[in-house]
C-alpha atoms as a PDB file:
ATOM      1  CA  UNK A   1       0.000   0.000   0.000  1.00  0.00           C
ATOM      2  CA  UNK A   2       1.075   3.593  -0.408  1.00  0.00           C
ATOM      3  CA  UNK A   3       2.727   5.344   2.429  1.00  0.00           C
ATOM      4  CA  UNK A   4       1.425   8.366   3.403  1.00  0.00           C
ATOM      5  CA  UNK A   5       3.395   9.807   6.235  1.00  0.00           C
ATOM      6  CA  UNK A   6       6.301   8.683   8.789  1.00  0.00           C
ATOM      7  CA  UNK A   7       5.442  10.079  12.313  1.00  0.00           C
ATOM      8  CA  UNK A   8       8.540  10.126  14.564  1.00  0.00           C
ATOM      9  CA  UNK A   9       7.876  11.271  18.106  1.00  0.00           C
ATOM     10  CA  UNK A  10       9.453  10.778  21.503  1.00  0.00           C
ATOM     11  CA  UNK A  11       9.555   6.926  23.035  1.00  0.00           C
ATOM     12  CA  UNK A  12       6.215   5.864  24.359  1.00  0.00           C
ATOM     13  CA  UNK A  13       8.251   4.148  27.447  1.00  0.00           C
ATOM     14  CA  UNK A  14      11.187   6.017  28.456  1.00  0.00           C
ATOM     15  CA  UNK A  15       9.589   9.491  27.208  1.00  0.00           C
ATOM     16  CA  UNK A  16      12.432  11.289  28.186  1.00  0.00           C
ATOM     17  CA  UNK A  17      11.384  14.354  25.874  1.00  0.00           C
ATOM     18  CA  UNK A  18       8.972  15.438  24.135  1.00  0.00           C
ATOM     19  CA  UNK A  19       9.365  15.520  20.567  1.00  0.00           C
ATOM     20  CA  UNK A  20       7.188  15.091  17.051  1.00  0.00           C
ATOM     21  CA  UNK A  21       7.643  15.250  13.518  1.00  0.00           C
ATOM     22  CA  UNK A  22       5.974  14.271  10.368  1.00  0.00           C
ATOM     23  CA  UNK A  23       7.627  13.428   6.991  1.00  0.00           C
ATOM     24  CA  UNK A  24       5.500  13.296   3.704  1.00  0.00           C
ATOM     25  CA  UNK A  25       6.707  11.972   0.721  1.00  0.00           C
ATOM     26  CA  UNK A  26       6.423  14.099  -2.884  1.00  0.00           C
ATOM     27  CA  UNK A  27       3.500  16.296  -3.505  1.00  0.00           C
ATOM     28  CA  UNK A  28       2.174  18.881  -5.948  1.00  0.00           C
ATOM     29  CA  UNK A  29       4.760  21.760  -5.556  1.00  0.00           C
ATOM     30  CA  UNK A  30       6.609  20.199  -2.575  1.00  0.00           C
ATOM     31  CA  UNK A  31       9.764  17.823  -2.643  1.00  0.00           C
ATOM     32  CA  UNK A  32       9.610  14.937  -0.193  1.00  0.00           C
ATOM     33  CA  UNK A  33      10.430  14.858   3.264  1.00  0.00           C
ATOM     34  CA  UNK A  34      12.073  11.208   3.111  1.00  0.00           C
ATOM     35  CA  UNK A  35      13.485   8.713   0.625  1.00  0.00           C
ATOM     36  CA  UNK A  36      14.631   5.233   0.092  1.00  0.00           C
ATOM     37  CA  UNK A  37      11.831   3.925   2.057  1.00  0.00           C
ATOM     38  CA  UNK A  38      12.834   0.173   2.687  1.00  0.00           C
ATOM     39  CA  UNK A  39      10.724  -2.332   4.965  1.00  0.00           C
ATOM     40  CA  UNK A  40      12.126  -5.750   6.318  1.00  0.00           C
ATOM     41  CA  UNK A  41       8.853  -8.205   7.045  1.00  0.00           C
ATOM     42  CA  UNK A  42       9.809 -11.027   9.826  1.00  0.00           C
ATOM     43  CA  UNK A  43       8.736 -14.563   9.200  1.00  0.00           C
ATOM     44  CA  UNK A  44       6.279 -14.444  11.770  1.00  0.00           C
ATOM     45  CA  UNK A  45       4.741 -11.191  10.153  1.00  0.00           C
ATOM     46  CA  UNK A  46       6.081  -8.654  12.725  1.00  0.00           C
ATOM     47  CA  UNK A  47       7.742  -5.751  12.707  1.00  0.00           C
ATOM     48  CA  UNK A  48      11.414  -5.818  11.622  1.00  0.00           C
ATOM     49  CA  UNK A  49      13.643  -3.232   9.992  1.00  0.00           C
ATOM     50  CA  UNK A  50      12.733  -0.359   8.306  1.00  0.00           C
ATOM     51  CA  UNK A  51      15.457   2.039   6.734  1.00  0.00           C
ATOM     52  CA  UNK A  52      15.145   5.632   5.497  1.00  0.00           C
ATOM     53  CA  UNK A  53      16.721   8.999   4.492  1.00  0.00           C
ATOM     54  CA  UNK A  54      15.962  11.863   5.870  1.00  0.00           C
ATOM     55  CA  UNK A  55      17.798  15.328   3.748  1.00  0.00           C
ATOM     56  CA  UNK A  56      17.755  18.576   5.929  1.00  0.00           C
ATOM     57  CA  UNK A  57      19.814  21.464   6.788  1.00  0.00           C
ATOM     58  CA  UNK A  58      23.598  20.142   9.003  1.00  0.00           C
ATOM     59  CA  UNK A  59      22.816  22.155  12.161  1.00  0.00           C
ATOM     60  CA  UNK A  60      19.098  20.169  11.758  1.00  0.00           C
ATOM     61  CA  UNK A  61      20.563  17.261  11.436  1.00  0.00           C
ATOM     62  CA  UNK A  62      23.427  17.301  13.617  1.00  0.00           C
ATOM     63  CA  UNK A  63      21.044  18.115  16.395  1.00  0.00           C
ATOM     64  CA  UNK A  64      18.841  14.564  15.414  1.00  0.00           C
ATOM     65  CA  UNK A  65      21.802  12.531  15.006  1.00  0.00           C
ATOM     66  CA  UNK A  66      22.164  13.768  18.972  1.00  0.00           C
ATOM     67  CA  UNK A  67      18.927  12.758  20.618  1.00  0.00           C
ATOM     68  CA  UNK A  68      16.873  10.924  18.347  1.00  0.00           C
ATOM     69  CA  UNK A  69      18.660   6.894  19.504  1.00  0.00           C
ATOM     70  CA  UNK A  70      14.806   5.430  20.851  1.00  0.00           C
ATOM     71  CA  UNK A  71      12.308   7.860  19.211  1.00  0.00           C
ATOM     72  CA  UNK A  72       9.084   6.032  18.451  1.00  0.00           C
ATOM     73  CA  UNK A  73       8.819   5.570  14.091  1.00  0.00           C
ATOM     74  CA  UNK A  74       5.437   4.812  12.788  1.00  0.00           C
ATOM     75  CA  UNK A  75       4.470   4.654   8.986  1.00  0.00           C
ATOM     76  CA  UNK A  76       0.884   5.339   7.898  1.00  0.00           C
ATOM     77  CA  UNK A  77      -0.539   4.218   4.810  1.00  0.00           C
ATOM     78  CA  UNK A  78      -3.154   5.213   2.544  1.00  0.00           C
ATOM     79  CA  UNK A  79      -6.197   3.759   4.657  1.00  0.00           C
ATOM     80  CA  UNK A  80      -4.928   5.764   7.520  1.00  0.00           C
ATOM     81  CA  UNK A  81      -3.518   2.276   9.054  1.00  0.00           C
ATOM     82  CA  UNK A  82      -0.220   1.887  10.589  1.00  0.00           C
ATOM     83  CA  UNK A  83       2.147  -0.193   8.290  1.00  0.00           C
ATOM     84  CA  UNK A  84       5.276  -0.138  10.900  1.00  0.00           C
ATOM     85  CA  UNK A  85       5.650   1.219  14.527  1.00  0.00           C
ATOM     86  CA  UNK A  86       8.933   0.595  16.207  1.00  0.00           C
ATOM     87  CA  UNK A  87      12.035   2.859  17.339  1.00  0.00           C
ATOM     88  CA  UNK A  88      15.088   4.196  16.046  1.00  0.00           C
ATOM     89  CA  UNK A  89      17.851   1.911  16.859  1.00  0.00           C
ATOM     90  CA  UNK A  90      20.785   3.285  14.378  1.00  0.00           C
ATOM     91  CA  UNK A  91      21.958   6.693  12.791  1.00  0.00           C
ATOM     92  CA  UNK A  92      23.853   7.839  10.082  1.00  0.00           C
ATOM     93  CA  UNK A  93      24.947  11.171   9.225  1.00  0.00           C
ATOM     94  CA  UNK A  94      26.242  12.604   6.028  1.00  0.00           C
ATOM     95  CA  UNK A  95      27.064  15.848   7.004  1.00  0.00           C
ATOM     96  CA  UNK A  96      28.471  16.537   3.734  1.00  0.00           C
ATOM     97  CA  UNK A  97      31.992  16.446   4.998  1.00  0.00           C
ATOM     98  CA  UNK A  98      32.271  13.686   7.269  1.00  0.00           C
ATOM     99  CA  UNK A  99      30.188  10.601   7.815  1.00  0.00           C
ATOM    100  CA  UNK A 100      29.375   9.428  11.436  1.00  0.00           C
ATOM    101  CA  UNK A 101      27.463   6.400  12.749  1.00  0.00           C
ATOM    102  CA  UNK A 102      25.742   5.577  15.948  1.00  0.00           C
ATOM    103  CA  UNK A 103      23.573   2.617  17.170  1.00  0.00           C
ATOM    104  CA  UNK A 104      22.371   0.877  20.169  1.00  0.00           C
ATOM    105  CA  UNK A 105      23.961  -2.430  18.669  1.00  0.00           C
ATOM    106  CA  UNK A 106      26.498  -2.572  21.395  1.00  0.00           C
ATOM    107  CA  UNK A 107      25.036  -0.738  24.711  1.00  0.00           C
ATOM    108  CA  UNK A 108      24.072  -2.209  28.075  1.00  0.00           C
ATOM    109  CA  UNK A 109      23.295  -0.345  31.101  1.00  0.00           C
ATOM    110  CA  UNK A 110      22.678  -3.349  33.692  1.00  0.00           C
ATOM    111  CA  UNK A 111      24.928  -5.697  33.626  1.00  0.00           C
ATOM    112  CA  UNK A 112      26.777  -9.138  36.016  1.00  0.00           C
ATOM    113  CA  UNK A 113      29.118 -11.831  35.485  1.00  0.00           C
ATOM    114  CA  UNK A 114      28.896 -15.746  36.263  1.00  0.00           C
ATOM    115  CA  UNK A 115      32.524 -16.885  37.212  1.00  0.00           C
ATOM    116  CA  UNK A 116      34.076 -19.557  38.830  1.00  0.00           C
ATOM    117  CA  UNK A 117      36.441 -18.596  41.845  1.00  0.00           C
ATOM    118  CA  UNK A 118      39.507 -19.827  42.750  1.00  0.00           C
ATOM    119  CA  UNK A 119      40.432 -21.471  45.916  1.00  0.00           C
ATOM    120  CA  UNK A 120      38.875 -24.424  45.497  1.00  0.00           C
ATOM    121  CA  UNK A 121      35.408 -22.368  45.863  1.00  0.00           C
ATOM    122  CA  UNK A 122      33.102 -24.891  44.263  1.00  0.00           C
ATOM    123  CA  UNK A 123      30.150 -23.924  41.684  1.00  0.00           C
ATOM    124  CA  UNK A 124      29.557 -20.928  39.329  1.00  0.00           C
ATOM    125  CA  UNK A 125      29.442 -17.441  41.305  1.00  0.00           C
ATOM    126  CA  UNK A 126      27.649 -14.603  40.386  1.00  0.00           C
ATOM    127  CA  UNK A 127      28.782 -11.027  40.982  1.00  0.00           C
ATOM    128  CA  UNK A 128      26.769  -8.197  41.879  1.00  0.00           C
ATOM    129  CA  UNK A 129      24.230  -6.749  39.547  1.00  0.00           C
ATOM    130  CA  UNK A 130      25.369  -3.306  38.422  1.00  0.00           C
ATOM    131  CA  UNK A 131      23.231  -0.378  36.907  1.00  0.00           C
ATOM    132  CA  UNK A 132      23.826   3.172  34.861  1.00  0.00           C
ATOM    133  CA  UNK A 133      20.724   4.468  35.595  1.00  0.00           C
ATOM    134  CA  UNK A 134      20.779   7.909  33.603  1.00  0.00           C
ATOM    135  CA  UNK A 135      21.380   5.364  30.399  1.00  0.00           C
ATOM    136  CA  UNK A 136      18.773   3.041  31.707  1.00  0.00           C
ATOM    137  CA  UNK A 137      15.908   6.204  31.954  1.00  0.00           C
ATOM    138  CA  UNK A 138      17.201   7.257  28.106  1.00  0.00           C
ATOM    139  CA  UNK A 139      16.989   4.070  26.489  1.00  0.00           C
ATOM    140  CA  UNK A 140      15.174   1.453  28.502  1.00  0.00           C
ATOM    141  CA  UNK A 141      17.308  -1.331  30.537  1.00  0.00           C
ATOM    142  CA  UNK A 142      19.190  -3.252  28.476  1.00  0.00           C
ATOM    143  CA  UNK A 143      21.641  -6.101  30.155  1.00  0.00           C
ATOM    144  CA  UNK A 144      23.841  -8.230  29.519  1.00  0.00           C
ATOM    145  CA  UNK A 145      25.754 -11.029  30.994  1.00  0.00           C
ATOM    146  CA  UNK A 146      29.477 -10.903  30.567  1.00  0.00           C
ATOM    147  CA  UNK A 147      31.859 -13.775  30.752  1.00  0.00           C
ATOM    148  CA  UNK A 148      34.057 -13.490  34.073  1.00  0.00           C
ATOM    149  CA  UNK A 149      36.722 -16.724  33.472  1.00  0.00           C
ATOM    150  CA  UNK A 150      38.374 -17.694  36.649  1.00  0.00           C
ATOM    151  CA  UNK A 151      38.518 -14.853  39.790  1.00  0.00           C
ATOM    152  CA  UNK A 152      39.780 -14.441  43.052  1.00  0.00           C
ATOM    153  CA  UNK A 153      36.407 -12.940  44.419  1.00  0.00           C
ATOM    154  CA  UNK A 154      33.416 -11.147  44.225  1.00  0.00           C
ATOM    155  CA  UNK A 155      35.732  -7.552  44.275  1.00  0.00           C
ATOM    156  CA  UNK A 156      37.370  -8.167  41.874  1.00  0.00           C
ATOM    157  CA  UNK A 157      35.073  -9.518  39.052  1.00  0.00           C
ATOM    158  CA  UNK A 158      32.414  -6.642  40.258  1.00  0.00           C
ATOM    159  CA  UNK A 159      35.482  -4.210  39.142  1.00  0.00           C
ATOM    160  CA  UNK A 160      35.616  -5.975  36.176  1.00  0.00           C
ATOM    161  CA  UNK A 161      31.909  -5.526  35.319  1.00  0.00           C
ATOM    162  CA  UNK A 162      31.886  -2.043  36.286  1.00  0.00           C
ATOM    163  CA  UNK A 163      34.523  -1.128  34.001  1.00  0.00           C
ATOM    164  CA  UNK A 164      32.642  -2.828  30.889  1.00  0.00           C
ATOM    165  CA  UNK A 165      29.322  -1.405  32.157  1.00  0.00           C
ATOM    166  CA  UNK A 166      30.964   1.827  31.627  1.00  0.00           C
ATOM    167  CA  UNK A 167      32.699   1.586  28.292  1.00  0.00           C
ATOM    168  CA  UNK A 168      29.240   0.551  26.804  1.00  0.00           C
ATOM    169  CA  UNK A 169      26.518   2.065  28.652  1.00  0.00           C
ATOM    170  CA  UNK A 170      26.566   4.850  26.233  1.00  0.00           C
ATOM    171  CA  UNK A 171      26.276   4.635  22.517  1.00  0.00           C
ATOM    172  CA  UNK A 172      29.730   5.410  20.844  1.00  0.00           C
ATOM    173  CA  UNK A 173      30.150   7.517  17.618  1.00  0.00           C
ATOM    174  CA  UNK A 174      31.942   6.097  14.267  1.00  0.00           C
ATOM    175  CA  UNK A 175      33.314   8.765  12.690  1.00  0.00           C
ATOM    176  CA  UNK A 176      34.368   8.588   8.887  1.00  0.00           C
ATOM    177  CA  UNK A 177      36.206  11.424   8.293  1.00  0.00           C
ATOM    178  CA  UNK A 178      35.825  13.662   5.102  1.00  0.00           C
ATOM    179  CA  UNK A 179      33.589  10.660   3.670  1.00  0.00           C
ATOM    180  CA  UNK A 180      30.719  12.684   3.500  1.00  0.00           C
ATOM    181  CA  UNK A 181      29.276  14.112  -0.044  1.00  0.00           C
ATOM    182  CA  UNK A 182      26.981  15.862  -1.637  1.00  0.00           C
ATOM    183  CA  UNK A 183      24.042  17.516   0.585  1.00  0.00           C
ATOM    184  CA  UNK A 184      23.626  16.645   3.801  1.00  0.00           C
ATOM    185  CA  UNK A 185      21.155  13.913   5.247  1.00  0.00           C
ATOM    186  CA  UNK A 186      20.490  11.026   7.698  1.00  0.00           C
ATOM    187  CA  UNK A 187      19.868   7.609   7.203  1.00  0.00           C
ATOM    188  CA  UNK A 188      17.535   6.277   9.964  1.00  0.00           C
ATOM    189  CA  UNK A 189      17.224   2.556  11.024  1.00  0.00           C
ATOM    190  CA  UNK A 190      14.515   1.356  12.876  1.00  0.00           C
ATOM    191  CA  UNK A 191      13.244  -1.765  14.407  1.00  0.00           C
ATOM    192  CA  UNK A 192      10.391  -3.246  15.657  1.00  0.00           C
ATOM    193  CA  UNK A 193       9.561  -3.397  19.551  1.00  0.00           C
ATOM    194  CA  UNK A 194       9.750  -6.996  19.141  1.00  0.00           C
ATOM    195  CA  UNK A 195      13.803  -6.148  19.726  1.00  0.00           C
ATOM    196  CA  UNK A 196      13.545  -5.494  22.802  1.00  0.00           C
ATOM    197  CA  UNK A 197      12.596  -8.179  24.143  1.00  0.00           C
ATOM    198  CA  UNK A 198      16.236  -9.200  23.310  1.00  0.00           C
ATOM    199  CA  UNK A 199      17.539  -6.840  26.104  1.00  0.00           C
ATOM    200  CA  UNK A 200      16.027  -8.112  28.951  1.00  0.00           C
ATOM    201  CA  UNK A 201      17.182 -11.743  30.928  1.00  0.00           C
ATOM    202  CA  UNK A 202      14.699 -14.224  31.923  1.00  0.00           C
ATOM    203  CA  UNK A 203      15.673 -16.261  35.026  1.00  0.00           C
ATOM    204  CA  UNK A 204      13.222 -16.992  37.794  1.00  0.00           C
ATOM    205  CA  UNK A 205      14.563 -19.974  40.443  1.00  0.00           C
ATOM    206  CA  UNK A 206      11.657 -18.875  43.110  1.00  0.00           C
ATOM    207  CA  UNK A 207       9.050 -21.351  42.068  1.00  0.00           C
ATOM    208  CA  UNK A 208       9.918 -25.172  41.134  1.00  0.00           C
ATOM    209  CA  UNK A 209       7.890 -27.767  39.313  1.00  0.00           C
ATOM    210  CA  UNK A 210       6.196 -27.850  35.841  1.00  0.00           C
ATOM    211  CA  UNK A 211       2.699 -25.055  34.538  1.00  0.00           C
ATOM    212  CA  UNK A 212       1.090 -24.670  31.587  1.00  0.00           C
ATOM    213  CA  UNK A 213       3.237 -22.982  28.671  1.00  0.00           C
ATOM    214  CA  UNK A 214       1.074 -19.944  28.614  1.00  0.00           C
ATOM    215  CA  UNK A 215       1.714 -19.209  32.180  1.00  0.00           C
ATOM    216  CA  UNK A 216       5.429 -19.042  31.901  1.00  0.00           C
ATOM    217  CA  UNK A 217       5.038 -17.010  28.980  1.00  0.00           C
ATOM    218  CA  UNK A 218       2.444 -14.390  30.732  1.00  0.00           C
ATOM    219  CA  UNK A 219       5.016 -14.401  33.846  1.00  0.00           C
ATOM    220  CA  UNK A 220       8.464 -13.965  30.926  1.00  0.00           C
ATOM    221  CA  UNK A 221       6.001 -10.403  29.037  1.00  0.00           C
ATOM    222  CA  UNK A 222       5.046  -9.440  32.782  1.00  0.00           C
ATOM    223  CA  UNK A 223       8.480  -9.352  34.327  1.00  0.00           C
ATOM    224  CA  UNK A 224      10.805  -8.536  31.338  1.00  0.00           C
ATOM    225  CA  UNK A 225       8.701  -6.762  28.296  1.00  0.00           C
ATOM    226  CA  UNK A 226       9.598  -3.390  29.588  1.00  0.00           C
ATOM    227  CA  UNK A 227       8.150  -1.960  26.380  1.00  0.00           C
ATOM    228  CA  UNK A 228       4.937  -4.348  25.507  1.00  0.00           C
ATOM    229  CA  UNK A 229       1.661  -2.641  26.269  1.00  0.00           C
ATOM    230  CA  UNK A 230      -0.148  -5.124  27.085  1.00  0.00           C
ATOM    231  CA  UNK A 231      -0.313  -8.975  25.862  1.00  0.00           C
ATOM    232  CA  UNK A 232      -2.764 -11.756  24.487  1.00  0.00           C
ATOM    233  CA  UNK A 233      -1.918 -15.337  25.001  1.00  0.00           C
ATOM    234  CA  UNK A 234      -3.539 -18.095  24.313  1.00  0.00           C
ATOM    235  CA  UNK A 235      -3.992 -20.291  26.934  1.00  0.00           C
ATOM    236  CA  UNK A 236      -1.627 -23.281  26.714  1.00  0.00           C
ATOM    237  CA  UNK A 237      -1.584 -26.709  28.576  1.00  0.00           C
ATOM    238  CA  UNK A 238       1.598 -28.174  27.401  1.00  0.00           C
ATOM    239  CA  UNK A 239       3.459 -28.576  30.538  1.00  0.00           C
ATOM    240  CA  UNK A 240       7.221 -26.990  30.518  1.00  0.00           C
ATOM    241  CA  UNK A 241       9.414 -26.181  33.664  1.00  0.00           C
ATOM    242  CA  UNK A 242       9.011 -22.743  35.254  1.00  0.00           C
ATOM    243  CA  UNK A 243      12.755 -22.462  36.139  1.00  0.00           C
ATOM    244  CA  UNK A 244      15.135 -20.410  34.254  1.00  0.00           C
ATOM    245  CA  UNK A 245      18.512 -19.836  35.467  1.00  0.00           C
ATOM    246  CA  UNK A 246      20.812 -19.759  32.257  1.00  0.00           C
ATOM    247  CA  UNK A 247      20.853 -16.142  31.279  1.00  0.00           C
ATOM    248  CA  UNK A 248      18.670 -16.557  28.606  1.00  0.00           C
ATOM    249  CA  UNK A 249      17.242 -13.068  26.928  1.00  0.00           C
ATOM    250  CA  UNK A 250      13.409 -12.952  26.846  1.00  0.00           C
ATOM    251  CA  UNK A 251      12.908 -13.310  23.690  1.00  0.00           C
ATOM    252  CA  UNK A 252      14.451 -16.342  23.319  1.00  0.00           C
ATOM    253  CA  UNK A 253      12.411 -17.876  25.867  1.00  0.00           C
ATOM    254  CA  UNK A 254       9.786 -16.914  24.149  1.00  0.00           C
ATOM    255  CA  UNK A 255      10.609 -18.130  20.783  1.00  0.00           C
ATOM    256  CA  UNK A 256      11.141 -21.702  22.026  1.00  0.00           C
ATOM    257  CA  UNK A 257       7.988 -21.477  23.835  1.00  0.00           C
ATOM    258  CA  UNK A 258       5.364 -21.221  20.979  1.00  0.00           C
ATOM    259  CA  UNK A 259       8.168 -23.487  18.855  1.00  0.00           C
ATOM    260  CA  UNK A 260       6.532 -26.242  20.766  1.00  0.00           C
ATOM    261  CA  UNK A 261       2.717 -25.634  19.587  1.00  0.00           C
ATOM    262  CA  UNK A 262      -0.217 -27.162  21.556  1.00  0.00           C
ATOM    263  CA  UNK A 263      -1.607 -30.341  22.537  1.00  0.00           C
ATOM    264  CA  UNK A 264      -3.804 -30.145  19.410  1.00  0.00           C
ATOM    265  CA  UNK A 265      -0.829 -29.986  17.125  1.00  0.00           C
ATOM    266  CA  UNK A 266      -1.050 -26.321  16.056  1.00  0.00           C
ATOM    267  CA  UNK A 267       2.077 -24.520  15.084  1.00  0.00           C
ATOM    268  CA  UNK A 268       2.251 -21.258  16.839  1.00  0.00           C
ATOM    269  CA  UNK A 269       3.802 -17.521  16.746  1.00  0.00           C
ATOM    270  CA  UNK A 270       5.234 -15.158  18.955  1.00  0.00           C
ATOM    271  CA  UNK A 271       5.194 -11.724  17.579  1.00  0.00           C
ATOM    272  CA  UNK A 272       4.762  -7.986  18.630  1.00  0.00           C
ATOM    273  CA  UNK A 273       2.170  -6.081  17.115  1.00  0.00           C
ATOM    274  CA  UNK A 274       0.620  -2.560  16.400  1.00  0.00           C
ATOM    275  CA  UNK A 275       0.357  -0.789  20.004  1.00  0.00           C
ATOM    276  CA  UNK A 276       3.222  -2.699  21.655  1.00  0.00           C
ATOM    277  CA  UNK A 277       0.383  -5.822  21.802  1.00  0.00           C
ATOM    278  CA  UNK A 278       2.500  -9.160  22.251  1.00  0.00           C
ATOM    279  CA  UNK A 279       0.701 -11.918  21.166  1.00  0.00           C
ATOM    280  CA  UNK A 280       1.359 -15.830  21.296  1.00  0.00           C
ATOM    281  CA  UNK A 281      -0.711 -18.273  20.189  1.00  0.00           C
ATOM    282  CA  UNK A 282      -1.791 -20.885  17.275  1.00  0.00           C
ATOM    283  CA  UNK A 283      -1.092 -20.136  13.666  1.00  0.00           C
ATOM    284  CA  UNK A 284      -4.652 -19.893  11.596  1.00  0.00           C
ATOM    285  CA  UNK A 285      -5.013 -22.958   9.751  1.00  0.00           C
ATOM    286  CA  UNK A 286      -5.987 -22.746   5.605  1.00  0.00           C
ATOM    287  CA  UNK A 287      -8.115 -25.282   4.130  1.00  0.00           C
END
């Protein structure tokens, strides 16, 4: 379908700002606002990348390629429907002189290690959980796990982890220099909220035994979907463990989840939809 308009406006979650813009493309008497419009559709028919370039004036621009890392990005088409809603995840500036590139690829802002400790300390230790909370209030909290090898104790892996939390709880810019040409514009990258259920861990060691698929599923969205709306899962009485303690991201869990299907033999999908909505449950079958 025709697109009618990109609306990018200030994150839903983190709102941090406030902040909106439309783009149009080409009209009568008017150049357009945005070009290269390219859409990536996900096997399970969510929301996946969506690139874009946006010309303007270098001061403009500069000023985007600052603060706009996590604005909302939603495309309209001609039935006034939205066609994509996600978030801008990377950046790239032509400023007409230099290039420069920024992304949230890389960044973490809570972050521990699992290590084993020497002294004939038995078992896999875990060092203190460690936050960057400014980061975490800009972009959401995004974790990771990092790999402590062999340490003498719990000071001196938590040093370790604090100096990684703060080389990368900041996006870093990529300069090119004097690769830029022509006039200048940004290319914008988005993705689909879907991605962030990538940032969060899933482990819960509080309640043993076995429950119905759905219920782990409802308890994995309620604890770790820091930017899902709300959710609509199908019940499901396949029986799977509630413990998690491996470190696994959310979405992962997730994933394997609805892999397994039902006790009828459906297939089924886990996927983010228009207003944040995460839904899980059986495919539609076709006759």
């Amino acid at each position: 379908m025709p697109i009618t308009s990109i609306e990018i406006s200030h994150n839903p979650v983190t709102a941090w700002e406030n902040y909106h813009r439309t783009l149009y493309p080409a009209g009568i008497g008017r150049s357009a606002d945005f070009s290269g419009l390219d859409r990536e559709k996900l096997a399970d028919g969510g929301f996946g990348r969506l690139r874009f370039t946006m010309p303007g004036n270098r001061a403009e621009l500069e000023e985007f390629f600052e603060y706009a890392l996590g604005r909302d990005v939603k495309v309209y088409n001609d039935q006034g429907r939205i066609d994509y809603e996600g978030f801008i995840f990377a950046l790239d500036l032509n400023t007409g002189v230099h290039q420069l590139r920024k992304s949230l690829q890389h960044i973490f802002n809570r972050a521990w290690a699992r290590y084993d400790a020497t002294g004939g300390v038995a078992s896999t230790q875990r060092s203190t959980t460690l936050n960057v909370e400014e980061s975490q209030n800009r972009f959401g909290i995004i974790e990771r796990v990092v790999g402590g090898g062999q340490q003498s104790g719990l000071i001196a892996i938590n040093q370790a982890v604090q100096n990684k939390i703060n080389w990368y709880a900041w996006p870093m810019v990529d300069p090119d220099l004097w690769a830029g040409r022509g006039d200048p514009d940004i290319q914008i990258v988005a993705v689909g909220y879907g991605h962030t259920l990538k940032w969060q861990v899933y482990n819960q060691v509080d309640v043993a035994g076995d429950t119905d698929l759905s219920t782990v599923a409802i308890d994995v969205i309620d604890k770790r979907g820091q930017f899902i709306a709300s959710r609509k899962i199908t019940v499901n009485q396949i029986q799977v463990p509630r413990e998690y303690d491996t470190d696994r991201n959310a979405l992962d869990v997730l994933e394997n989840l609805a892999a397994m299907g039902d006790t009828a033999g459906n297939r089924w999908l886990s996927r983010v939809e228009v207003g944040r909505i995460y839904t899980m449950g059986p495919i539609a079958r076709t006759v």
